[in-house]
N, C-alpha and C. Protein backbone atom coordinates (compact mmCIF):
# COMPACT_ATOMS: atom_id res chain seq x y z
N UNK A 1 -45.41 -6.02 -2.23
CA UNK A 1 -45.25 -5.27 -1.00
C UNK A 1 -45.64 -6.17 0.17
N UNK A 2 -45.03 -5.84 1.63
CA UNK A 2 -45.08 -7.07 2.29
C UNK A 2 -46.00 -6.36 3.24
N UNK A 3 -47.10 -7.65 3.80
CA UNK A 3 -48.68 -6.94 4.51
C UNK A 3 -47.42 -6.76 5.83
N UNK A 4 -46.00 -6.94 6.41
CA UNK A 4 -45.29 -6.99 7.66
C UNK A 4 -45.13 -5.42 7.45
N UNK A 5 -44.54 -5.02 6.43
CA UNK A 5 -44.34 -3.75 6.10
C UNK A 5 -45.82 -2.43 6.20
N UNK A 6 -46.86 -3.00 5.68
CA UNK A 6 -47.86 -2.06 5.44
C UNK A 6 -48.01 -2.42 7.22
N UNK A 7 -48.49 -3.03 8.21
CA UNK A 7 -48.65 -3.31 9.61
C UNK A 7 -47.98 -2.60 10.32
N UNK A 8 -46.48 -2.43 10.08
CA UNK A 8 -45.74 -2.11 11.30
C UNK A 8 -45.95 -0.20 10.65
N UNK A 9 -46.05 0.46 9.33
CA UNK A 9 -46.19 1.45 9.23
C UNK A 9 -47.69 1.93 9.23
N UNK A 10 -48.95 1.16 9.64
CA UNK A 10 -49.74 1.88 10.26
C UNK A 10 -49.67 1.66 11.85
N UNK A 11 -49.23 0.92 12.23
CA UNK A 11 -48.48 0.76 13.54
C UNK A 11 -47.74 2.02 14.02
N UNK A 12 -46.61 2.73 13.55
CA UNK A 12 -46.04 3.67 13.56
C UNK A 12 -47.36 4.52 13.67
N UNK A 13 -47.80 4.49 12.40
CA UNK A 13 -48.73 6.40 11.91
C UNK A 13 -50.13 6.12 13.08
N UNK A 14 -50.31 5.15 13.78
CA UNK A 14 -51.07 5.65 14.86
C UNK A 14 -50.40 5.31 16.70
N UNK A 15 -49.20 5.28 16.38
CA UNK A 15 -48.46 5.97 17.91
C UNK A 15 -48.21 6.94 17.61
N UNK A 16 -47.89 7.55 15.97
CA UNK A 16 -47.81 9.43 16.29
C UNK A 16 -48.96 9.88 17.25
N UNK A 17 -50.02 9.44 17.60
CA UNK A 17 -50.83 9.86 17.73
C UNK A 17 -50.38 10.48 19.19
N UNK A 18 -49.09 9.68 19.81
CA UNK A 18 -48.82 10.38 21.04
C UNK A 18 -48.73 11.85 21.17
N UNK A 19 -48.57 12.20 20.15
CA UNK A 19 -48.10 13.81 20.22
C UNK A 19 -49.52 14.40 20.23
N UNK A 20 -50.47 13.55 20.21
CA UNK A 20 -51.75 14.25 20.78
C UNK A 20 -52.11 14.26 21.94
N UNK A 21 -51.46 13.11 22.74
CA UNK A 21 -51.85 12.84 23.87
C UNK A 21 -51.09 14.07 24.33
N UNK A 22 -49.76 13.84 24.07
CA UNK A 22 -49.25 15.32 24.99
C UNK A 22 -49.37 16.73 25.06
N UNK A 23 -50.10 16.65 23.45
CA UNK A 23 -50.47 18.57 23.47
C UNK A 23 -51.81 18.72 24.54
N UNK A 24 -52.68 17.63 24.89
CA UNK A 24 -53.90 17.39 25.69
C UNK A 24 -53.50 17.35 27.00
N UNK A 25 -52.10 16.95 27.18
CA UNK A 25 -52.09 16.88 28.53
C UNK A 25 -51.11 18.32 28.91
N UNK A 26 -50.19 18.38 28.34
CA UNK A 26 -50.03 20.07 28.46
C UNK A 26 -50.99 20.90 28.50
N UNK A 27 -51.78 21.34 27.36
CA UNK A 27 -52.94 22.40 27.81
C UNK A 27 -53.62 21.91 29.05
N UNK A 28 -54.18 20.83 29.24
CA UNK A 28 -54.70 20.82 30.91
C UNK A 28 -54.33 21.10 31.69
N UNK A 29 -52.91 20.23 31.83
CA UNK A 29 -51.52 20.87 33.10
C UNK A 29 -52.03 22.22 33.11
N UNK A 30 -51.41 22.74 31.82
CA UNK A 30 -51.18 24.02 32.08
C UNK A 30 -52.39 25.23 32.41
N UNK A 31 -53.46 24.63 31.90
CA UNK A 31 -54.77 25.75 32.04
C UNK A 31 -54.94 25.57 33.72
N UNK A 32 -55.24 24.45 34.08
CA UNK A 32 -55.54 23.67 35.19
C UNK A 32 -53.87 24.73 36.54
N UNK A 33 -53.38 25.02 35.98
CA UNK A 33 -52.29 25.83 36.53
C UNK A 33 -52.59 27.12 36.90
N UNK A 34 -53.30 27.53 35.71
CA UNK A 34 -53.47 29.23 35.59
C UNK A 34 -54.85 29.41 36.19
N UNK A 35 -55.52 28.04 36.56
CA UNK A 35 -57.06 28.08 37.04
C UNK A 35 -56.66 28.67 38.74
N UNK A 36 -55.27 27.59 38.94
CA UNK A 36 -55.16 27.78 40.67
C UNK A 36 -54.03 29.35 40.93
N UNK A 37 -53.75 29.58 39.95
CA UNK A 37 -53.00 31.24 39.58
C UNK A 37 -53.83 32.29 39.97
N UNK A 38 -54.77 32.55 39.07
CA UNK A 38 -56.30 33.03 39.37
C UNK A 38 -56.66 33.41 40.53
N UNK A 39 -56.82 32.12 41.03
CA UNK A 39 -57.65 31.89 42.78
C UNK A 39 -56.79 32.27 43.58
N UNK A 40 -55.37 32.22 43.30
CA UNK A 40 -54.85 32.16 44.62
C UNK A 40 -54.00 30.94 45.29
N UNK A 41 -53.91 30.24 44.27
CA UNK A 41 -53.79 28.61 44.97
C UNK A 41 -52.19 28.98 45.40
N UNK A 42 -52.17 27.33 46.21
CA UNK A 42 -50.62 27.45 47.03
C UNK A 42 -49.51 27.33 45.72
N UNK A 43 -48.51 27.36 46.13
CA UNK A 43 -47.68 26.83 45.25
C UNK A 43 -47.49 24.99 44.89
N UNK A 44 -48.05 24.57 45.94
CA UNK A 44 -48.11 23.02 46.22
C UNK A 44 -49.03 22.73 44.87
N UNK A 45 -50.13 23.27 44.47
CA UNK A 45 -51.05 22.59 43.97
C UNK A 45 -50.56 23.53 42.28
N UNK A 46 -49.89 24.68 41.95
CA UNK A 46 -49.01 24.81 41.04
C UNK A 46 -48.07 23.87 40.65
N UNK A 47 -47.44 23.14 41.55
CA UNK A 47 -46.59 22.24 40.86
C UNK A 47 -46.92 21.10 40.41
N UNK A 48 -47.81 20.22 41.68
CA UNK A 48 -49.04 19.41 41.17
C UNK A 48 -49.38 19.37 39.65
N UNK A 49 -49.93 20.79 39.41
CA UNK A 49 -50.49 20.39 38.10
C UNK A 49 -49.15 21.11 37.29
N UNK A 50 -48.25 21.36 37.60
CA UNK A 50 -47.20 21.17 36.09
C UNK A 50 -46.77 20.18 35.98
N UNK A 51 -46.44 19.37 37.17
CA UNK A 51 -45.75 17.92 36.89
C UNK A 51 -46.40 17.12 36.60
N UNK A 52 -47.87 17.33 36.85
CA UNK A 52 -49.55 16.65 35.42
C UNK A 52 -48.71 16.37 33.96
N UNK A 53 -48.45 17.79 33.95
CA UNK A 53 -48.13 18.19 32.30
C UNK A 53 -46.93 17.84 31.98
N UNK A 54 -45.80 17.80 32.62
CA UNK A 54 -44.88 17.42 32.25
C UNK A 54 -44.65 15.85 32.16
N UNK A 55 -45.28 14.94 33.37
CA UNK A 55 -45.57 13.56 33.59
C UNK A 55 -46.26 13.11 31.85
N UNK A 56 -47.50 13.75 31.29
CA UNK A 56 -48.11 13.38 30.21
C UNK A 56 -47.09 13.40 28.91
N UNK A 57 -46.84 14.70 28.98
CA UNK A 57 -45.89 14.91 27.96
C UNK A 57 -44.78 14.04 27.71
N UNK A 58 -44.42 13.35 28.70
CA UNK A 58 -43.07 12.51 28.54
C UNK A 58 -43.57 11.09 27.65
N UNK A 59 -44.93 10.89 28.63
CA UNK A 59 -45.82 9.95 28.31
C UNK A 59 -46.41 9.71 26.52
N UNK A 60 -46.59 10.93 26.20
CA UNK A 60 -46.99 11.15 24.53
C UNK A 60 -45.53 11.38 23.67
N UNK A 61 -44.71 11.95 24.24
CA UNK A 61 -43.44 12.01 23.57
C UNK A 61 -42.61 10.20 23.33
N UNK A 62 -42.60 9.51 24.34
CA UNK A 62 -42.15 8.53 24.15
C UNK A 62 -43.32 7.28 23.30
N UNK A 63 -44.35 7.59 23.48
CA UNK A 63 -45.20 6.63 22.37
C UNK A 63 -44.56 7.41 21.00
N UNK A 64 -44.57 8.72 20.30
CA UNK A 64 -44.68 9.59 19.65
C UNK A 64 -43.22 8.89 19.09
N UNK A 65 -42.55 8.59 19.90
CA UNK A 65 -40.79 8.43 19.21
C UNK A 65 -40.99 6.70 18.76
N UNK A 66 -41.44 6.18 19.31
CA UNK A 66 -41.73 4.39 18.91
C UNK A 66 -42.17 4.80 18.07
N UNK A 67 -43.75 5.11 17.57
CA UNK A 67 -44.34 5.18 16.33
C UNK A 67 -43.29 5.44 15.53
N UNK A 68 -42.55 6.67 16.05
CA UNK A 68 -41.30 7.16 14.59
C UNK A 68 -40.51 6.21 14.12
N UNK A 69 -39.92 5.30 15.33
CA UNK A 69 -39.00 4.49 14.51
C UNK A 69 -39.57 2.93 13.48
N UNK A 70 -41.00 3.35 14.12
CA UNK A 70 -41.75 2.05 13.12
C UNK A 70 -41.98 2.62 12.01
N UNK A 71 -42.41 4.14 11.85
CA UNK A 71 -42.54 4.78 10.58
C UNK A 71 -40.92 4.38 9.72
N UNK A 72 -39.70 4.41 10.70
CA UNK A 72 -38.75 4.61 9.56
C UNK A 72 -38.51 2.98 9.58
N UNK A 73 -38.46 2.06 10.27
CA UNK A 73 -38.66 0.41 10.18
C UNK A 73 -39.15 0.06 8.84
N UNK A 74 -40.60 0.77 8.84
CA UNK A 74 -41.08 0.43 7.83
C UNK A 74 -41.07 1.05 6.28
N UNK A 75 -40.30 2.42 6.67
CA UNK A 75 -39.94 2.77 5.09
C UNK A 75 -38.33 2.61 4.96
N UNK A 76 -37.30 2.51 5.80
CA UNK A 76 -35.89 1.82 5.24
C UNK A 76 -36.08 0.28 5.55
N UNK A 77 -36.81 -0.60 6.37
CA UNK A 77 -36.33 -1.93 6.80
C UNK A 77 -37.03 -2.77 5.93
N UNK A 78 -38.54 -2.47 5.77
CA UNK A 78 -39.50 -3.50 5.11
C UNK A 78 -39.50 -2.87 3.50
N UNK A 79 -39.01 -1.25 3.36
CA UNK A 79 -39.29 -1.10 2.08
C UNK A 79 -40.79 -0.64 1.77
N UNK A 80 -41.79 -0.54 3.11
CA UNK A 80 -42.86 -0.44 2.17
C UNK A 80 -43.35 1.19 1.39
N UNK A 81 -43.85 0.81 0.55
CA UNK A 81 -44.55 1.89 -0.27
C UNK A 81 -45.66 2.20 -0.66
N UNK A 82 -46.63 3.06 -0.24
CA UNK A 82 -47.79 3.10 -0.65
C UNK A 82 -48.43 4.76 -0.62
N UNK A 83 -49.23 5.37 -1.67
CA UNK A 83 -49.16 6.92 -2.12
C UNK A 83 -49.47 7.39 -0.46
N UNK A 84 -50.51 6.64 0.19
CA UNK A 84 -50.82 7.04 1.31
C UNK A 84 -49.79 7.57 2.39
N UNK A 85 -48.93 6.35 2.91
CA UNK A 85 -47.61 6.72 3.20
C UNK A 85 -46.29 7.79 2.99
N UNK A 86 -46.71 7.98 1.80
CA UNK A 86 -46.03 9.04 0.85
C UNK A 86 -46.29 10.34 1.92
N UNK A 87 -47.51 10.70 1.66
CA UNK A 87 -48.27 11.96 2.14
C UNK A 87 -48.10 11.98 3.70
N UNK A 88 -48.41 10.88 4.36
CA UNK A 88 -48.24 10.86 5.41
C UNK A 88 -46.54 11.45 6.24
N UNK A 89 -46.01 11.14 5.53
CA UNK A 89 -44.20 11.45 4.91
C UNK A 89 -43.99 12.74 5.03
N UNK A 90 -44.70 13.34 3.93
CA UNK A 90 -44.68 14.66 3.58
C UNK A 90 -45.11 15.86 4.72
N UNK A 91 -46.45 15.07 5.21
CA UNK A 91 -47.04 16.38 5.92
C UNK A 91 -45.92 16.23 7.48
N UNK A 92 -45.59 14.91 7.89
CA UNK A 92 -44.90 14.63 8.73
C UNK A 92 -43.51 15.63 8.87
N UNK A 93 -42.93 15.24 7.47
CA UNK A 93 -41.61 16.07 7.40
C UNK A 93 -41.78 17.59 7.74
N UNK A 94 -42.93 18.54 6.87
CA UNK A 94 -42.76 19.85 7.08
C UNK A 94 -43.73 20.29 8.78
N UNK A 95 -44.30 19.00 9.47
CA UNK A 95 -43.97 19.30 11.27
C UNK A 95 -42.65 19.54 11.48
N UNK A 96 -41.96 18.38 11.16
CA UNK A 96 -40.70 18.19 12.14
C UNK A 96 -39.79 20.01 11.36
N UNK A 97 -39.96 20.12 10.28
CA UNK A 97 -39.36 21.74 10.11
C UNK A 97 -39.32 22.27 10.81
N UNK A 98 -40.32 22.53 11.45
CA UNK A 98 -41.27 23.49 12.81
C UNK A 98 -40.56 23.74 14.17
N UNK A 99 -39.66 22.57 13.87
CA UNK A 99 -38.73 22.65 15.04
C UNK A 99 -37.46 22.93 15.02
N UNK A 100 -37.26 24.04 15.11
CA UNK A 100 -35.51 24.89 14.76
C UNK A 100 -34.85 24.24 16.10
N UNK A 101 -33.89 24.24 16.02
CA UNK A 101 -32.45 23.88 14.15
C UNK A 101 -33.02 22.74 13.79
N UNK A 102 -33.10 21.89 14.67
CA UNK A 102 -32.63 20.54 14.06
C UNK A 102 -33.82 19.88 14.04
N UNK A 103 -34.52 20.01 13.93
CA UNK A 103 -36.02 19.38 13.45
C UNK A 103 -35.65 20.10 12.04
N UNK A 104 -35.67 21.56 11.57
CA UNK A 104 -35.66 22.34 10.46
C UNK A 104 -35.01 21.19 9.27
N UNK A 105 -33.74 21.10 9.54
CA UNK A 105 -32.89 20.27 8.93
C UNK A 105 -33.05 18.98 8.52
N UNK A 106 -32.91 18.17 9.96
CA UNK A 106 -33.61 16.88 9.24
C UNK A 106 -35.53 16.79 8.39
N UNK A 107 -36.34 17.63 9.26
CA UNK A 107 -37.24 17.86 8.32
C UNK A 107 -36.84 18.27 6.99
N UNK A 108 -36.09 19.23 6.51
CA UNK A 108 -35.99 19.66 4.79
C UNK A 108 -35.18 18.62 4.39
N UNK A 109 -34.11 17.78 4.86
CA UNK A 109 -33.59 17.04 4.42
C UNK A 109 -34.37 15.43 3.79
N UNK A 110 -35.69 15.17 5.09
CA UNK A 110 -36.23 14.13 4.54
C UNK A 110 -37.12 14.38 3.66
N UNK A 111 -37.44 15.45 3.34
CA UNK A 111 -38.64 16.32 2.13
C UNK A 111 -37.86 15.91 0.94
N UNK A 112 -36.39 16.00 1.11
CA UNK A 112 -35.43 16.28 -0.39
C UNK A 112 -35.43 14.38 -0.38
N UNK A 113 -35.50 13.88 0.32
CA UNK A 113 -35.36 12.36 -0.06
C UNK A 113 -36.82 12.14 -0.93
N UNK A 114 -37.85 12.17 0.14
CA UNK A 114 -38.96 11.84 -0.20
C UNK A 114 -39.21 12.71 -1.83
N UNK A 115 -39.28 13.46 -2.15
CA UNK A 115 -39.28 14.36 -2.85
C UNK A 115 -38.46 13.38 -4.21
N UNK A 116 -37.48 13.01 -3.95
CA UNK A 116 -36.16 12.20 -5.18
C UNK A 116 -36.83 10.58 -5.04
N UNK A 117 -37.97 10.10 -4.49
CA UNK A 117 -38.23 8.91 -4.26
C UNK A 117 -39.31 8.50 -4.50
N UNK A 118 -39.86 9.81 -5.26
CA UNK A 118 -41.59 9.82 -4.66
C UNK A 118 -42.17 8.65 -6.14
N UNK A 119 -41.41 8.72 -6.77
CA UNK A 119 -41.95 7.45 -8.08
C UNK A 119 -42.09 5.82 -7.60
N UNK A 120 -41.21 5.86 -6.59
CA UNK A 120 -41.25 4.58 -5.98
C UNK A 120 -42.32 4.33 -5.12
N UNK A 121 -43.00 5.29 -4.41
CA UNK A 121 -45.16 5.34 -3.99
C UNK A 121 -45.72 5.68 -4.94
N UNK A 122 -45.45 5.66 -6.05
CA UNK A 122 -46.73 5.49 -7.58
C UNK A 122 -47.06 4.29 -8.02
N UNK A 123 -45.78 3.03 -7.79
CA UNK A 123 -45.95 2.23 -7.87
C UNK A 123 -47.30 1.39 -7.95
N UNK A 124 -47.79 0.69 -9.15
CA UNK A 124 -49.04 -0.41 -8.30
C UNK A 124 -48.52 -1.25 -7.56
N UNK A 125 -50.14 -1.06 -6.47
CA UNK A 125 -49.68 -1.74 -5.17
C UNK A 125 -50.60 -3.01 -5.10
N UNK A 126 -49.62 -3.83 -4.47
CA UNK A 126 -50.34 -5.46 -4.20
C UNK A 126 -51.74 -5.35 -3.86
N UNK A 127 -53.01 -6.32 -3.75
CA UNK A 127 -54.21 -6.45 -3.22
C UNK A 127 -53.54 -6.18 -2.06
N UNK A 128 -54.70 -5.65 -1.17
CA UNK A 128 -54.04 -5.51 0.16
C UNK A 128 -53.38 -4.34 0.90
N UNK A 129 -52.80 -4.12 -0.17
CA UNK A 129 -52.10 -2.57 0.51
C UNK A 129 -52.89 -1.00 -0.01
């Protein structure tokens, strides 16, 4: 197994992490919205803080999509395999379900790959990986 392969797919599995940044910056936007709702605030300082949230979100969505294509770099390009990865795969796929239609789809669809492949992450793995 190649250490280029195991790199670029923990590379990937921590830019998912964007999709944390943006659920963090949505709930702020948005609480931070309903704070100046509350009070009274202008509409000026309503938009202010949605375009917070929407500005972040774009921000965590586009790290969130790099990580993805290093996740798939590294499981169609480099080949790598490791049980860890596997799982990481798995719990990944039944998120993307979550998202009707077409998250639904390609999520059950990459479950049915992973799922027909999964002997190939049982494999022993090199020192290293």
């Amino acid at each position: 197994m190649s250490t280029k392969g195991k790199n670029v797919a923990i590379s990937g599995v921590v830019l998912q992490l964007g999709l944390l940044v943006d659920f963090i910056g949505t709930v702020v936007g948005k609480s931070s919205a309903e704070k100046h709702i509350s009070e009274g605030g202008s509409l000026e300082l309503l938009a202010d803080d949605m375009g917070f949230a929407l500005i972040i979100t774009v921000i965590g969505l586009g790290i969130a999509l790099v990580g993805l294509i290093f996740v798939f770099i590294a499981l169609f390009g480099s080949k790598y395999r490791a049980p860890w990865f596997f799982w990481f795969l798995i719990v990944g796929s039944l998120f993307w379900m979550l998202h009707v239609p077409v998250g639904t789809l390609f999520g059950f669809g990459f479950l049915i790959y992973l799922i027909m492949h999964k002997e190939e992450f049982r494999k022993p793995m090199e020192a290293g990986d």
